[in-house]
PDBML (XML) file of the C-alpha atoms, coordinates in Angstrom:
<?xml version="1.0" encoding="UTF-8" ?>
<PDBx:datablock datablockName="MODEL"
   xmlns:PDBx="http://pdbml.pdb.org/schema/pdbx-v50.xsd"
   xmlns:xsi="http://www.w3.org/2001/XMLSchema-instance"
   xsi:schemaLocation="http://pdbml.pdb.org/schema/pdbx-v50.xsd pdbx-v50.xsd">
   <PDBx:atom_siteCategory>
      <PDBx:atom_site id="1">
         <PDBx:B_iso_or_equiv>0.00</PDBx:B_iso_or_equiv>
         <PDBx:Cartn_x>31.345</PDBx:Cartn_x>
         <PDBx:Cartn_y>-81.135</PDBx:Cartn_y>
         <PDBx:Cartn_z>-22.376</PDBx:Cartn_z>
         <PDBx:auth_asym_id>A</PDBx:auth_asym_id>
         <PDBx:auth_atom_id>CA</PDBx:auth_atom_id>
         <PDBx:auth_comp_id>UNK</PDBx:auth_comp_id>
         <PDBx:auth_seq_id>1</PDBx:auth_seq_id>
         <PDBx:group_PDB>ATOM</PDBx:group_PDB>
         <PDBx:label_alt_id xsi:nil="true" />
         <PDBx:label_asym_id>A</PDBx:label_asym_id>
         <PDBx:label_atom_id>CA</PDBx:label_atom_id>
         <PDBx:label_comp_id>UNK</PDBx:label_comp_id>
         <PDBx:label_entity_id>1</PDBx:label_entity_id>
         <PDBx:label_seq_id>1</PDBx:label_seq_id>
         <PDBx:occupancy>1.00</PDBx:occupancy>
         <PDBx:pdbx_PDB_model_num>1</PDBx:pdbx_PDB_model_num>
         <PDBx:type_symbol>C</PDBx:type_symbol>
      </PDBx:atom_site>
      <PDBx:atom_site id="2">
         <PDBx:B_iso_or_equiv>0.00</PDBx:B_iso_or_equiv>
         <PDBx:Cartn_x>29.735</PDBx:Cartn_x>
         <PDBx:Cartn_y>-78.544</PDBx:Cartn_y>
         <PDBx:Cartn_z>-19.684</PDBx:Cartn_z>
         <PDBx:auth_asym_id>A</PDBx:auth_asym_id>
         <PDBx:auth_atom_id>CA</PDBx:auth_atom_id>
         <PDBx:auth_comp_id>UNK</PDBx:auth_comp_id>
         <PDBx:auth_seq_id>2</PDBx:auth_seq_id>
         <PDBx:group_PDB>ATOM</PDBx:group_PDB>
         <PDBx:label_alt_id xsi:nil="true" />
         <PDBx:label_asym_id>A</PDBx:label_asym_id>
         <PDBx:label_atom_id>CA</PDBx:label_atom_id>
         <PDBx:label_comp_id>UNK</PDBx:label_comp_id>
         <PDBx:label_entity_id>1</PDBx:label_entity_id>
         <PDBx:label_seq_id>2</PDBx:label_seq_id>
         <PDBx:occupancy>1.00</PDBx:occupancy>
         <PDBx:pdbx_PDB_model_num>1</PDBx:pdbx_PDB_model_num>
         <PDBx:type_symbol>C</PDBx:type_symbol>
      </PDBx:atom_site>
      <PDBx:atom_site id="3">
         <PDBx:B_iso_or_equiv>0.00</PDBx:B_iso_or_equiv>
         <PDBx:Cartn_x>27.843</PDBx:Cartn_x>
         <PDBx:Cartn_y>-80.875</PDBx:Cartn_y>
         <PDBx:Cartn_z>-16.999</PDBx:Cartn_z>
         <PDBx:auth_asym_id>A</PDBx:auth_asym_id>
         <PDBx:auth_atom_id>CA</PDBx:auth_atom_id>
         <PDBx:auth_comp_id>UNK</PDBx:auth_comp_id>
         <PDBx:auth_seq_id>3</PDBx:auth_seq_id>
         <PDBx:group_PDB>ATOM</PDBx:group_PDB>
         <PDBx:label_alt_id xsi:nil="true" />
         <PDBx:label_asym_id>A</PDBx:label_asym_id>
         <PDBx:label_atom_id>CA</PDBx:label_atom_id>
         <PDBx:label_comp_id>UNK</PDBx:label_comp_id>
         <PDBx:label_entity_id>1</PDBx:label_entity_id>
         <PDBx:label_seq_id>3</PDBx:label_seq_id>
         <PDBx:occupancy>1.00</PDBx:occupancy>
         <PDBx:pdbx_PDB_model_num>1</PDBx:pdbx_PDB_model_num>
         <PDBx:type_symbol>C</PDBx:type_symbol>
      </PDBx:atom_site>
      <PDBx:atom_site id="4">
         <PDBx:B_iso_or_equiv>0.00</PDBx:B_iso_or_equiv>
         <PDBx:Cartn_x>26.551</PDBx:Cartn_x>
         <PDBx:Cartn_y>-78.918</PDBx:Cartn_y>
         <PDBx:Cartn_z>-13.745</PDBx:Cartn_z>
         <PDBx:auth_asym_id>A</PDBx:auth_asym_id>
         <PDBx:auth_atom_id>CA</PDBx:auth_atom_id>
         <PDBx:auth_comp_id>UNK</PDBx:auth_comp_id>
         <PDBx:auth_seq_id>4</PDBx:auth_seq_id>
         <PDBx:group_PDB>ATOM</PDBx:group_PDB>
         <PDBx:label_alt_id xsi:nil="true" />
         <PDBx:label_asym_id>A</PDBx:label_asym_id>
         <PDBx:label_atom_id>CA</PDBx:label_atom_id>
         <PDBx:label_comp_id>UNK</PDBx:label_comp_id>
         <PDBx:label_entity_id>1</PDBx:label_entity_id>
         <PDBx:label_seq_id>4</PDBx:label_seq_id>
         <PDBx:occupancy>1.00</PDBx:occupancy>
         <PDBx:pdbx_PDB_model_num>1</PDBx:pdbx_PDB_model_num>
         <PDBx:type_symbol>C</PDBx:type_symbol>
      </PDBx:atom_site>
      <PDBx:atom_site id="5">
         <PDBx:B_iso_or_equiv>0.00</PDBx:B_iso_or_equiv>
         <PDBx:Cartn_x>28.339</PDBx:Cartn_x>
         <PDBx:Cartn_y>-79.121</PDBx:Cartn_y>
         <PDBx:Cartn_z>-10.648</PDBx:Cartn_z>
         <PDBx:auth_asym_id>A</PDBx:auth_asym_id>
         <PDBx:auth_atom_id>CA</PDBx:auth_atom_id>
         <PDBx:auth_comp_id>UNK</PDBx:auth_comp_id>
         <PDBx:auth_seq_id>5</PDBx:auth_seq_id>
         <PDBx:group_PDB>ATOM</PDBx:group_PDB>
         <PDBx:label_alt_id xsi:nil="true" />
         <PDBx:label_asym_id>A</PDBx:label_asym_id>
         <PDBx:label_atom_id>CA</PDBx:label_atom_id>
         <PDBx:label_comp_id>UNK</PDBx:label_comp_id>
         <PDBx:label_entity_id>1</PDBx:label_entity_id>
         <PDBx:label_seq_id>5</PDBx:label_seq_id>
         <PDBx:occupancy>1.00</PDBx:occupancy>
         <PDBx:pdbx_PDB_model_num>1</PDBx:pdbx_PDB_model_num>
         <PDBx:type_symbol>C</PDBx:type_symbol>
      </PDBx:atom_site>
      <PDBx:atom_site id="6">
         <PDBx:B_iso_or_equiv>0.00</PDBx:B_iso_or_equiv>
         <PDBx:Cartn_x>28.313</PDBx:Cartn_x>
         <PDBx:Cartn_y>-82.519</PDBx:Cartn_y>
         <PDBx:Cartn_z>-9.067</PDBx:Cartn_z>
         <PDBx:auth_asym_id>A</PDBx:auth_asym_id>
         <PDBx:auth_atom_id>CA</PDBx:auth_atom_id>
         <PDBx:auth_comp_id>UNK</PDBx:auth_comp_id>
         <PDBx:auth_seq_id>6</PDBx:auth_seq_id>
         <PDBx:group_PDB>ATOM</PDBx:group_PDB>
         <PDBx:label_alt_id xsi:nil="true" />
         <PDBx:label_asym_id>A</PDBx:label_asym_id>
         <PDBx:label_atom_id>CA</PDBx:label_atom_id>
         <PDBx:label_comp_id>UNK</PDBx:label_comp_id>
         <PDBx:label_entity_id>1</PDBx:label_entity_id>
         <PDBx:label_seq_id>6</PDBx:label_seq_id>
         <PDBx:occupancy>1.00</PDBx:occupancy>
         <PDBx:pdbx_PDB_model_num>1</PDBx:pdbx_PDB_model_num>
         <PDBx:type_symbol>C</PDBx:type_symbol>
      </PDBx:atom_site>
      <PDBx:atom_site id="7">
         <PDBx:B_iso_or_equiv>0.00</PDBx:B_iso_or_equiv>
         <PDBx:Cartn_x>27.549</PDBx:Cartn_x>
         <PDBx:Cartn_y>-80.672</PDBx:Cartn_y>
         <PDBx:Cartn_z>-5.489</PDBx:Cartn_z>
         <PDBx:auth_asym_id>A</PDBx:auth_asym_id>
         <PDBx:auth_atom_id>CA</PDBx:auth_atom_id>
         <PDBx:auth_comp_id>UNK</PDBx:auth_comp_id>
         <PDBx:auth_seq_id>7</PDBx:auth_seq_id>
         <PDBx:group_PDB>ATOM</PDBx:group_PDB>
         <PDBx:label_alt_id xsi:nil="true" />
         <PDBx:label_asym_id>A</PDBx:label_asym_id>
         <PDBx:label_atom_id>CA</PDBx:label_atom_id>
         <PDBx:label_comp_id>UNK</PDBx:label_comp_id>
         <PDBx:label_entity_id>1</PDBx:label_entity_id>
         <PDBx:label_seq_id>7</PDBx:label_seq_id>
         <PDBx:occupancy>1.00</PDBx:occupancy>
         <PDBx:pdbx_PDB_model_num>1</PDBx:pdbx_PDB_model_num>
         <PDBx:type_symbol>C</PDBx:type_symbol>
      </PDBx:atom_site>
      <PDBx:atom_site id="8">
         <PDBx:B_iso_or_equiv>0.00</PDBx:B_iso_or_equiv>
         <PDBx:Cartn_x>25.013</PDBx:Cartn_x>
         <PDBx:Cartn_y>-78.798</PDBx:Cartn_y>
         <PDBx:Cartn_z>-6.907</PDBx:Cartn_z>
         <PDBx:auth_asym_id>A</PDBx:auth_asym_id>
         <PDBx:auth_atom_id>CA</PDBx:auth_atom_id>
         <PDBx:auth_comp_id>UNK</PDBx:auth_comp_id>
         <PDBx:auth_seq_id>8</PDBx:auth_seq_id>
         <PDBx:group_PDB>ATOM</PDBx:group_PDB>
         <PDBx:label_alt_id xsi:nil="true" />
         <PDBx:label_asym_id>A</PDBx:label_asym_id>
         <PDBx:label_atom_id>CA</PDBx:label_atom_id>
         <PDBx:label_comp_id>UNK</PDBx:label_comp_id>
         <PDBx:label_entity_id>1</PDBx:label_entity_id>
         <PDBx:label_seq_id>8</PDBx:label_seq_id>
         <PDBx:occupancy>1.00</PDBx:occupancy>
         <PDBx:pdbx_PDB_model_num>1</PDBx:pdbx_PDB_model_num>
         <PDBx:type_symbol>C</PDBx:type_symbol>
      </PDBx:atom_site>
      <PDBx:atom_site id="9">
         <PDBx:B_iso_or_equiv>0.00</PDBx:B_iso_or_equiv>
         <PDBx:Cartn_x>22.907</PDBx:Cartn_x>
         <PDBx:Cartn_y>-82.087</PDBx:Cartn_y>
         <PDBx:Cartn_z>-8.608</PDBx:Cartn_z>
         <PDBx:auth_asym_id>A</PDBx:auth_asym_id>
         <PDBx:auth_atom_id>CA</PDBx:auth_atom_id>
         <PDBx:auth_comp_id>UNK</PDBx:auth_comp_id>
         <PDBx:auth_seq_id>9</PDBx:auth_seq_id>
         <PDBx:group_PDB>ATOM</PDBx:group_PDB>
         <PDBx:label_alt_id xsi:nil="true" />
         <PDBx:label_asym_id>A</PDBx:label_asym_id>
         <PDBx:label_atom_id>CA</PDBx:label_atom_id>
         <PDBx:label_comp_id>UNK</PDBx:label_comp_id>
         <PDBx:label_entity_id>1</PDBx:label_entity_id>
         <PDBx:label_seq_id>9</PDBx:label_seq_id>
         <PDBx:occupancy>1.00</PDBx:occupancy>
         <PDBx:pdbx_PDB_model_num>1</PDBx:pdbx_PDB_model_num>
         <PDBx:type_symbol>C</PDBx:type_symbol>
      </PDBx:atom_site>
      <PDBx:atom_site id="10">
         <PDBx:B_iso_or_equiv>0.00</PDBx:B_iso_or_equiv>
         <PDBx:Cartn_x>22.848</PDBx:Cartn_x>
         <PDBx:Cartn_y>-83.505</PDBx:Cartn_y>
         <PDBx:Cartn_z>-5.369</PDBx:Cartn_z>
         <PDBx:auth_asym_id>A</PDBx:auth_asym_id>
         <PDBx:auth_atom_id>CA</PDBx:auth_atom_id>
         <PDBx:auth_comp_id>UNK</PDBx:auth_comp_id>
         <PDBx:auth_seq_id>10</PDBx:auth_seq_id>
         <PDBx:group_PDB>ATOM</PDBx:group_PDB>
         <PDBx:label_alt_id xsi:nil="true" />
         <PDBx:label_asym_id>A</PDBx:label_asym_id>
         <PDBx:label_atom_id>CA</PDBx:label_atom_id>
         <PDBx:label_comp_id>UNK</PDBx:label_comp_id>
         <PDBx:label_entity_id>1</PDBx:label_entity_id>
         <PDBx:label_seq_id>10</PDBx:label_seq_id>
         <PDBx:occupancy>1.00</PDBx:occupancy>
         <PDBx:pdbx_PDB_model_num>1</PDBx:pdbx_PDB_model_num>
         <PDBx:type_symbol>C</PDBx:type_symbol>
      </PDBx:atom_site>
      <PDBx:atom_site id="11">
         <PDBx:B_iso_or_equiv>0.00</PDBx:B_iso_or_equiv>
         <PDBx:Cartn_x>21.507</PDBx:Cartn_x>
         <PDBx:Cartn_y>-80.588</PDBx:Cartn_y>
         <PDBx:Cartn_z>-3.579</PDBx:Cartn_z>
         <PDBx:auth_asym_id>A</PDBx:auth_asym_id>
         <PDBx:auth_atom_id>CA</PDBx:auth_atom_id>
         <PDBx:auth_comp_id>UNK</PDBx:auth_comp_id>
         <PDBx:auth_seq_id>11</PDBx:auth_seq_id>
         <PDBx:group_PDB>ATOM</PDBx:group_PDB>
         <PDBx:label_alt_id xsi:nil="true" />
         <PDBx:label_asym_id>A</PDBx:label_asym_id>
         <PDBx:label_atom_id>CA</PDBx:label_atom_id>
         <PDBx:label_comp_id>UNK</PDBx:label_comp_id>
         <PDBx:label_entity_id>1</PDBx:label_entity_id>
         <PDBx:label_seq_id>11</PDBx:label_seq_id>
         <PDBx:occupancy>1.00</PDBx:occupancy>
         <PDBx:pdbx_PDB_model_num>1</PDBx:pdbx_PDB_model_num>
         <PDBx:type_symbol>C</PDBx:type_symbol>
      </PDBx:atom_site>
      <PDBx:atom_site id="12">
         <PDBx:B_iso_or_equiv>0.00</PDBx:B_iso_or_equiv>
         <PDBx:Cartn_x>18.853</PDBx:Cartn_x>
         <PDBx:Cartn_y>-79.757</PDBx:Cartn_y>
         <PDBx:Cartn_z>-6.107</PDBx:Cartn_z>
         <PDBx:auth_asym_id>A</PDBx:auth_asym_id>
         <PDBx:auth_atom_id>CA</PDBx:auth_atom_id>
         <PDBx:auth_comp_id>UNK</PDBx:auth_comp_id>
         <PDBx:auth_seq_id>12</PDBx:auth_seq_id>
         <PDBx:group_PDB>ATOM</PDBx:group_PDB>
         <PDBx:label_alt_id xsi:nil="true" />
         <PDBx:label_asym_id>A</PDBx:label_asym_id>
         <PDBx:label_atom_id>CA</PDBx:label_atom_id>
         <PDBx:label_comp_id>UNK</PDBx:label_comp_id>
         <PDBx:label_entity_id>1</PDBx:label_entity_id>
         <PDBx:label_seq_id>12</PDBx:label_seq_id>
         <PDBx:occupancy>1.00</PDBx:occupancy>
         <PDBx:pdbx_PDB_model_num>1</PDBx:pdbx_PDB_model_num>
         <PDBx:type_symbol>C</PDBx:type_symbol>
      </PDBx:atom_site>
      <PDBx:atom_site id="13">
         <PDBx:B_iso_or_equiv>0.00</PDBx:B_iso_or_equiv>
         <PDBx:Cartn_x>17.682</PDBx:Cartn_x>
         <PDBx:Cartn_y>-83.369</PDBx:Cartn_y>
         <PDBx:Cartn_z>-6.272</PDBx:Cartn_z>
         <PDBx:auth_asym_id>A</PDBx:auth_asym_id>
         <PDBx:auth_atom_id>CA</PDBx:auth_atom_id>
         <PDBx:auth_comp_id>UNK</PDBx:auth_comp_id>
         <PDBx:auth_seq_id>13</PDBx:auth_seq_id>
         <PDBx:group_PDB>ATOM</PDBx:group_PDB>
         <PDBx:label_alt_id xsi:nil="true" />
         <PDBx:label_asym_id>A</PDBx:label_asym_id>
         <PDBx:label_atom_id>CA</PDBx:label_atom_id>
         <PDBx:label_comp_id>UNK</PDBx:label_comp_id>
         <PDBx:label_entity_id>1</PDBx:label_entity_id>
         <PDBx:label_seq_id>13</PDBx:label_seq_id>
         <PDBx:occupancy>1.00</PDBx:occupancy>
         <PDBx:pdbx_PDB_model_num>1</PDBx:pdbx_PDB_model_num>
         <PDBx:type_symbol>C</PDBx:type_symbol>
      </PDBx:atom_site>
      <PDBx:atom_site id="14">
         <PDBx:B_iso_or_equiv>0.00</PDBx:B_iso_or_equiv>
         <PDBx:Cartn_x>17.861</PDBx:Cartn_x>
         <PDBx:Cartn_y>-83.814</PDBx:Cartn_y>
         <PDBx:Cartn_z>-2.145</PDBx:Cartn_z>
         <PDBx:auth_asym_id>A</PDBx:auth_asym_id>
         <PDBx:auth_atom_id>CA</PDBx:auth_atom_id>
         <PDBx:auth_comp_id>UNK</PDBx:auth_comp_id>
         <PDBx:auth_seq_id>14</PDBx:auth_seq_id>
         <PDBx:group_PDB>ATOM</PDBx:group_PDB>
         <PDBx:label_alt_id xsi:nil="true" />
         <PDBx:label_asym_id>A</PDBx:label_asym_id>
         <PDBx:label_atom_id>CA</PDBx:label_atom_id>
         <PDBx:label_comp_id>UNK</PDBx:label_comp_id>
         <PDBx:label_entity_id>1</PDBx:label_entity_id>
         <PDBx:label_seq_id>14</PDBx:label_seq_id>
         <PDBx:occupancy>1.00</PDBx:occupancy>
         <PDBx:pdbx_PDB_model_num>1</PDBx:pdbx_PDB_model_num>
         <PDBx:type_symbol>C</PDBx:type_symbol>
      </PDBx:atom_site>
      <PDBx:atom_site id="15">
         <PDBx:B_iso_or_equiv>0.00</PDBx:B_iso_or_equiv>
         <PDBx:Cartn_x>20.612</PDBx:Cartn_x>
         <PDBx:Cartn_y>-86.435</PDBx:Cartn_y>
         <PDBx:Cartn_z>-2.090</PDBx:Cartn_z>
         <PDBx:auth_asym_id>A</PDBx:auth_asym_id>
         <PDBx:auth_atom_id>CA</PDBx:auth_atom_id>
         <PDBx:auth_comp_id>UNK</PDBx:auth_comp_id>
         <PDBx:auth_seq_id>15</PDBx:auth_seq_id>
         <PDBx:group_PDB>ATOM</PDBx:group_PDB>
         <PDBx:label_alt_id xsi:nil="true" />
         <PDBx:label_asym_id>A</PDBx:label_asym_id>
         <PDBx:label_atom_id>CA</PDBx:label_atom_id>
         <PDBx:label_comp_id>UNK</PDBx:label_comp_id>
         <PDBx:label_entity_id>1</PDBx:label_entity_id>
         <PDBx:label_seq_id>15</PDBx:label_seq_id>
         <PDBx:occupancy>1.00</PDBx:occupancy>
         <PDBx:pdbx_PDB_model_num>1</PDBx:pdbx_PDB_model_num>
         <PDBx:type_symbol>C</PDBx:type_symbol>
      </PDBx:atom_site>
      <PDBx:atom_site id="16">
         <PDBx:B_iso_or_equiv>0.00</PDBx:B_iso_or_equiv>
         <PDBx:Cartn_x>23.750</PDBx:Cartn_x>
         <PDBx:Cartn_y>-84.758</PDBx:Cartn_y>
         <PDBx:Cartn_z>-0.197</PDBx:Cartn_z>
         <PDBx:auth_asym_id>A</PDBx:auth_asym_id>
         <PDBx:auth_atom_id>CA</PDBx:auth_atom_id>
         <PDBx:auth_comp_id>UNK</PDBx:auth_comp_id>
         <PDBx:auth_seq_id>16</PDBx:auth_seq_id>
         <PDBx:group_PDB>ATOM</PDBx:group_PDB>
         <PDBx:label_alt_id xsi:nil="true" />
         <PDBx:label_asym_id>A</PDBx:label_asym_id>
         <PDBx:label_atom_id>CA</PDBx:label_atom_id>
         <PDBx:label_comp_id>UNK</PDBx:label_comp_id>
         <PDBx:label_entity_id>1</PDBx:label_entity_id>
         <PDBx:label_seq_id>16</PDBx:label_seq_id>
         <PDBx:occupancy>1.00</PDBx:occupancy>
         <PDBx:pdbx_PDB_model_num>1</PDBx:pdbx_PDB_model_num>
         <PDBx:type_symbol>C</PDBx:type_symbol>
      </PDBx:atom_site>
      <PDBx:atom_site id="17">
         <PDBx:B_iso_or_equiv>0.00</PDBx:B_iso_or_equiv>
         <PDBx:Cartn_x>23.271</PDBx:Cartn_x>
         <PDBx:Cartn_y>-86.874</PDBx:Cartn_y>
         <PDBx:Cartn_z>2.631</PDBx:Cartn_z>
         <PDBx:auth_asym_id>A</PDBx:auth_asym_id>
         <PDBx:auth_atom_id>CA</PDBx:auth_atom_id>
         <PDBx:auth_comp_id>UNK</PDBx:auth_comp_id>
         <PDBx:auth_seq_id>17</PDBx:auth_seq_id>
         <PDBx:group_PDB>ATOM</PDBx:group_PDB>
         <PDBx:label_alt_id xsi:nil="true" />
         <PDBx:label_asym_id>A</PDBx:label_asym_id>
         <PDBx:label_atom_id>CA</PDBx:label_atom_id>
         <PDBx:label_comp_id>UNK</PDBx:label_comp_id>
         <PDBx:label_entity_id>1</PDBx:label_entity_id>
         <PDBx:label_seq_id>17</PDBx:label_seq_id>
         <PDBx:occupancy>1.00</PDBx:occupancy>
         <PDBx:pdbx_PDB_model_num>1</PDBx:pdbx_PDB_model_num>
         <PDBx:type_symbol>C</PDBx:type_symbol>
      </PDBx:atom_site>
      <PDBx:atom_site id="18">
         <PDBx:B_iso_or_equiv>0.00</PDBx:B_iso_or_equiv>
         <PDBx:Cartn_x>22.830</PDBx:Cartn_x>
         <PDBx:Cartn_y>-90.479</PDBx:Cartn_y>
         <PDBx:Cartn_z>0.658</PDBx:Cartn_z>
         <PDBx:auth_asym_id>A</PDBx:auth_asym_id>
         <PDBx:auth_atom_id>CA</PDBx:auth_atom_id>
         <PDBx:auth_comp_id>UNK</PDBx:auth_comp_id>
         <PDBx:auth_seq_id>18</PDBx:auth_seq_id>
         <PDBx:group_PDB>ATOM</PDBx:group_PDB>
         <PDBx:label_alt_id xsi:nil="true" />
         <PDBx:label_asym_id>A</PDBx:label_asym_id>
         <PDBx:label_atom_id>CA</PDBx:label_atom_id>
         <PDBx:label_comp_id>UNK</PDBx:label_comp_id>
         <PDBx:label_entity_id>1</PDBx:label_entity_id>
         <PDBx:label_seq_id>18</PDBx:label_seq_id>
         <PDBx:occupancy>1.00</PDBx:occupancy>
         <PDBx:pdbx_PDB_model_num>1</PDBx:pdbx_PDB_model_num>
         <PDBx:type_symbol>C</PDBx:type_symbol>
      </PDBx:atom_site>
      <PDBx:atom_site id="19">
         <PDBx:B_iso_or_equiv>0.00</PDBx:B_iso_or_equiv>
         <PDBx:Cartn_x>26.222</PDBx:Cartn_x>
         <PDBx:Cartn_y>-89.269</PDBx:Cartn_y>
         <PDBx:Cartn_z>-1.905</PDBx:Cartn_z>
         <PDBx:auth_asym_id>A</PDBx:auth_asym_id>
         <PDBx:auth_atom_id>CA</PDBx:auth_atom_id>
         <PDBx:auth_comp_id>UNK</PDBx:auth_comp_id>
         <PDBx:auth_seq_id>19</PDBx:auth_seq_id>
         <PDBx:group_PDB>ATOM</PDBx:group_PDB>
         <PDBx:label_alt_id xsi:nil="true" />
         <PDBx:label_asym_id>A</PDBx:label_asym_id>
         <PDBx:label_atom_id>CA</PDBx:label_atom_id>
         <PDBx:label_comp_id>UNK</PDBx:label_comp_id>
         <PDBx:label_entity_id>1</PDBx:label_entity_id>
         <PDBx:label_seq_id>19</PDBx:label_seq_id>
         <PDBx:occupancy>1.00</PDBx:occupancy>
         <PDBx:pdbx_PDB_model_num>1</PDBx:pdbx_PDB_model_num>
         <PDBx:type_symbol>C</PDBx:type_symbol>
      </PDBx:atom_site>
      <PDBx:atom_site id="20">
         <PDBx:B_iso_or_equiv>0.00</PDBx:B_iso_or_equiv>
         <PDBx:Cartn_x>28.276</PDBx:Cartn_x>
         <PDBx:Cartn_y>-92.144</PDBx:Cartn_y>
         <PDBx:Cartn_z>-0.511</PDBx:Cartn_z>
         <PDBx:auth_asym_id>A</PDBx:auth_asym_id>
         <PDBx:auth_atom_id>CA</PDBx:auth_atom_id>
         <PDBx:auth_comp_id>UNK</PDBx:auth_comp_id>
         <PDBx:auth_seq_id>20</PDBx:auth_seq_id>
         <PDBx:group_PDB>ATOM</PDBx:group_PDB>
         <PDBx:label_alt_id xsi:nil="true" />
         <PDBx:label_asym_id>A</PDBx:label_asym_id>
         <PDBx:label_atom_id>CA</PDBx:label_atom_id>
         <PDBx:label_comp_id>UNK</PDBx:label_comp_id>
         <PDBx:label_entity_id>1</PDBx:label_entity_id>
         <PDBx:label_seq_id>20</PDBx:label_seq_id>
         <PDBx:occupancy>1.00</PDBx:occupancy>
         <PDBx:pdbx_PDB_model_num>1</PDBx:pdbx_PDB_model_num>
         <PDBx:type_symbol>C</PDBx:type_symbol>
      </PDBx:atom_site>
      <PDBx:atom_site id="21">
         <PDBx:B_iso_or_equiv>0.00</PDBx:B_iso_or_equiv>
         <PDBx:Cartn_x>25.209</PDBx:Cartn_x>
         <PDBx:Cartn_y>-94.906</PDBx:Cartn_y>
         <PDBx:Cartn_z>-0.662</PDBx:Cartn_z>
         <PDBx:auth_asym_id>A</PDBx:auth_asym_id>
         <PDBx:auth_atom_id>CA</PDBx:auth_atom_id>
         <PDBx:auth_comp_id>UNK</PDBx:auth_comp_id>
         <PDBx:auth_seq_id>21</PDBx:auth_seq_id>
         <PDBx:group_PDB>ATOM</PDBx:group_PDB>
         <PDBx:label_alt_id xsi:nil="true" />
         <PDBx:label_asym_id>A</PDBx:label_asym_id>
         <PDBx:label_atom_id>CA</PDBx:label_atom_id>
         <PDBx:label_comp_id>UNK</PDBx:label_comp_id>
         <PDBx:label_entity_id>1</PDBx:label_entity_id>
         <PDBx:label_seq_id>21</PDBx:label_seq_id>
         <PDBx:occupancy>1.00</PDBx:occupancy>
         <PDBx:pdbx_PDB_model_num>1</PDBx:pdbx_PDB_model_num>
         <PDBx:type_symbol>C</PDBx:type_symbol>
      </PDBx:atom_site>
      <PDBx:atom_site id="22">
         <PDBx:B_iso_or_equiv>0.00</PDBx:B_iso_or_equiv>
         <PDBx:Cartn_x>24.688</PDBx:Cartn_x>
         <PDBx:Cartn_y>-97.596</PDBx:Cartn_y>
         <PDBx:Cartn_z>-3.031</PDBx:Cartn_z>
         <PDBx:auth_asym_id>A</PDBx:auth_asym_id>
         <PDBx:auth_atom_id>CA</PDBx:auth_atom_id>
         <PDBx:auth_comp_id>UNK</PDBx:auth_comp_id>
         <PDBx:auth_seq_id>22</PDBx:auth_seq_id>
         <PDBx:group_PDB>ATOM</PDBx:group_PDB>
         <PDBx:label_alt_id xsi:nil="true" />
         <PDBx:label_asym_id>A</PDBx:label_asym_id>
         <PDBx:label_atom_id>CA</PDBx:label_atom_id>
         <PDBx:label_comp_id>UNK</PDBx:label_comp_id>
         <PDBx:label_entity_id>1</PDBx:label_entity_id>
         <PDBx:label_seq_id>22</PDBx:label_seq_id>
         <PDBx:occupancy>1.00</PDBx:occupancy>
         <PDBx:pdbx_PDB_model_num>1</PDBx:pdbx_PDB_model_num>
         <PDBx:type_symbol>C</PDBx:type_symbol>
      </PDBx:atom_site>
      <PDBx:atom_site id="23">
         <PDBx:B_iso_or_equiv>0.00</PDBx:B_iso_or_equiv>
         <PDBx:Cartn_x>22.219</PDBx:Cartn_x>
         <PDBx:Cartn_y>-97.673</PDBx:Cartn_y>
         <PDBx:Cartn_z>-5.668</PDBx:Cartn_z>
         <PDBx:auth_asym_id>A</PDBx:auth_asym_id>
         <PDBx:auth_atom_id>CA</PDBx:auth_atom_id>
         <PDBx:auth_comp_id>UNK</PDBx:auth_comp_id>
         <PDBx:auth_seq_id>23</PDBx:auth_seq_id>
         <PDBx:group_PDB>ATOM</PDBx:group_PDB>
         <PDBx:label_alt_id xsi:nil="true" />
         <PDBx:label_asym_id>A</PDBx:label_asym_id>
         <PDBx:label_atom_id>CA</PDBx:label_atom_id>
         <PDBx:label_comp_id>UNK</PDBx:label_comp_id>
         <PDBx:label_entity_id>1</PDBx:label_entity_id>
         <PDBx:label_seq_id>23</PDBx:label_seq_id>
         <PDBx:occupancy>1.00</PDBx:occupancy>
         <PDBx:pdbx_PDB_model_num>1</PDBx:pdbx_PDB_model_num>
         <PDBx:type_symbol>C</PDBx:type_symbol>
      </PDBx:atom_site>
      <PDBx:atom_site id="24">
         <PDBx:B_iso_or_equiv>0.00</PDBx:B_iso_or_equiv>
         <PDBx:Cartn_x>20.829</PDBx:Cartn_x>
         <PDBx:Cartn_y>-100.464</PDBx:Cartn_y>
         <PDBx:Cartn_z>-4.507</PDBx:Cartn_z>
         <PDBx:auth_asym_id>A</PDBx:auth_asym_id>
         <PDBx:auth_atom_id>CA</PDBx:auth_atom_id>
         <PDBx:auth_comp_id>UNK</PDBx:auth_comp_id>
         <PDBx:auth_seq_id>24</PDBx:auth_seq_id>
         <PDBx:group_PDB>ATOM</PDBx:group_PDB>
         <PDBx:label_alt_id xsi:nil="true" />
         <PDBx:label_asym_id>A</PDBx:label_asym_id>
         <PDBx:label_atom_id>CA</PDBx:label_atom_id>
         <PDBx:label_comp_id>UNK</PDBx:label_comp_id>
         <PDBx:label_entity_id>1</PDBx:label_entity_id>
         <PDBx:label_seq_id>24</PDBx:label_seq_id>
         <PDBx:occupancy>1.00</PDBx:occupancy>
         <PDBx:pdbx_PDB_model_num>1</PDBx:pdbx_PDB_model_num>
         <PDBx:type_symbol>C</PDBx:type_symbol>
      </PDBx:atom_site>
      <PDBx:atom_site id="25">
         <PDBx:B_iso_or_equiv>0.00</PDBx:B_iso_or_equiv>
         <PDBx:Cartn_x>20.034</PDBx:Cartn_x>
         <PDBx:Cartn_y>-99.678</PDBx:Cartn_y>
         <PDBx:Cartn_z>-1.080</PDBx:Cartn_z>
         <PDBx:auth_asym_id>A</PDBx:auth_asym_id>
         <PDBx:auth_atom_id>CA</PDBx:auth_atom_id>
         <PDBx:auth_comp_id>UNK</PDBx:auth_comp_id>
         <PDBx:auth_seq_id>25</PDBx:auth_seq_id>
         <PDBx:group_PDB>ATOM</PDBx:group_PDB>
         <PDBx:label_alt_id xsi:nil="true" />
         <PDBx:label_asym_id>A</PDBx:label_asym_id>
         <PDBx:label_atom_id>CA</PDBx:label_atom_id>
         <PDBx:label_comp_id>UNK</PDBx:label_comp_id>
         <PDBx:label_entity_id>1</PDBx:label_entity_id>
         <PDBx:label_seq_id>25</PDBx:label_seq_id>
         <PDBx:occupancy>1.00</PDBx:occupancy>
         <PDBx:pdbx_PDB_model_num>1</PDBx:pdbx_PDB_model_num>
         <PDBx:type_symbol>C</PDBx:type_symbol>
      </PDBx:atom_site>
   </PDBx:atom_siteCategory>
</PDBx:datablock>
């Protein structure tokens, strides 16, 4: 009902730059 900011996940776990890339790759 109150998830964190998608932006914000992907900076705090390092993955801004991979956002677009498959999972499996």
């Amino acid at each position: 009902t109150s998830p964190r900011d998608i932006e914000q996940v992907l900076a705090l776990v390092g993955l801004s730059d991979r956002r677009n890339a498959r999972v499996r790759t």
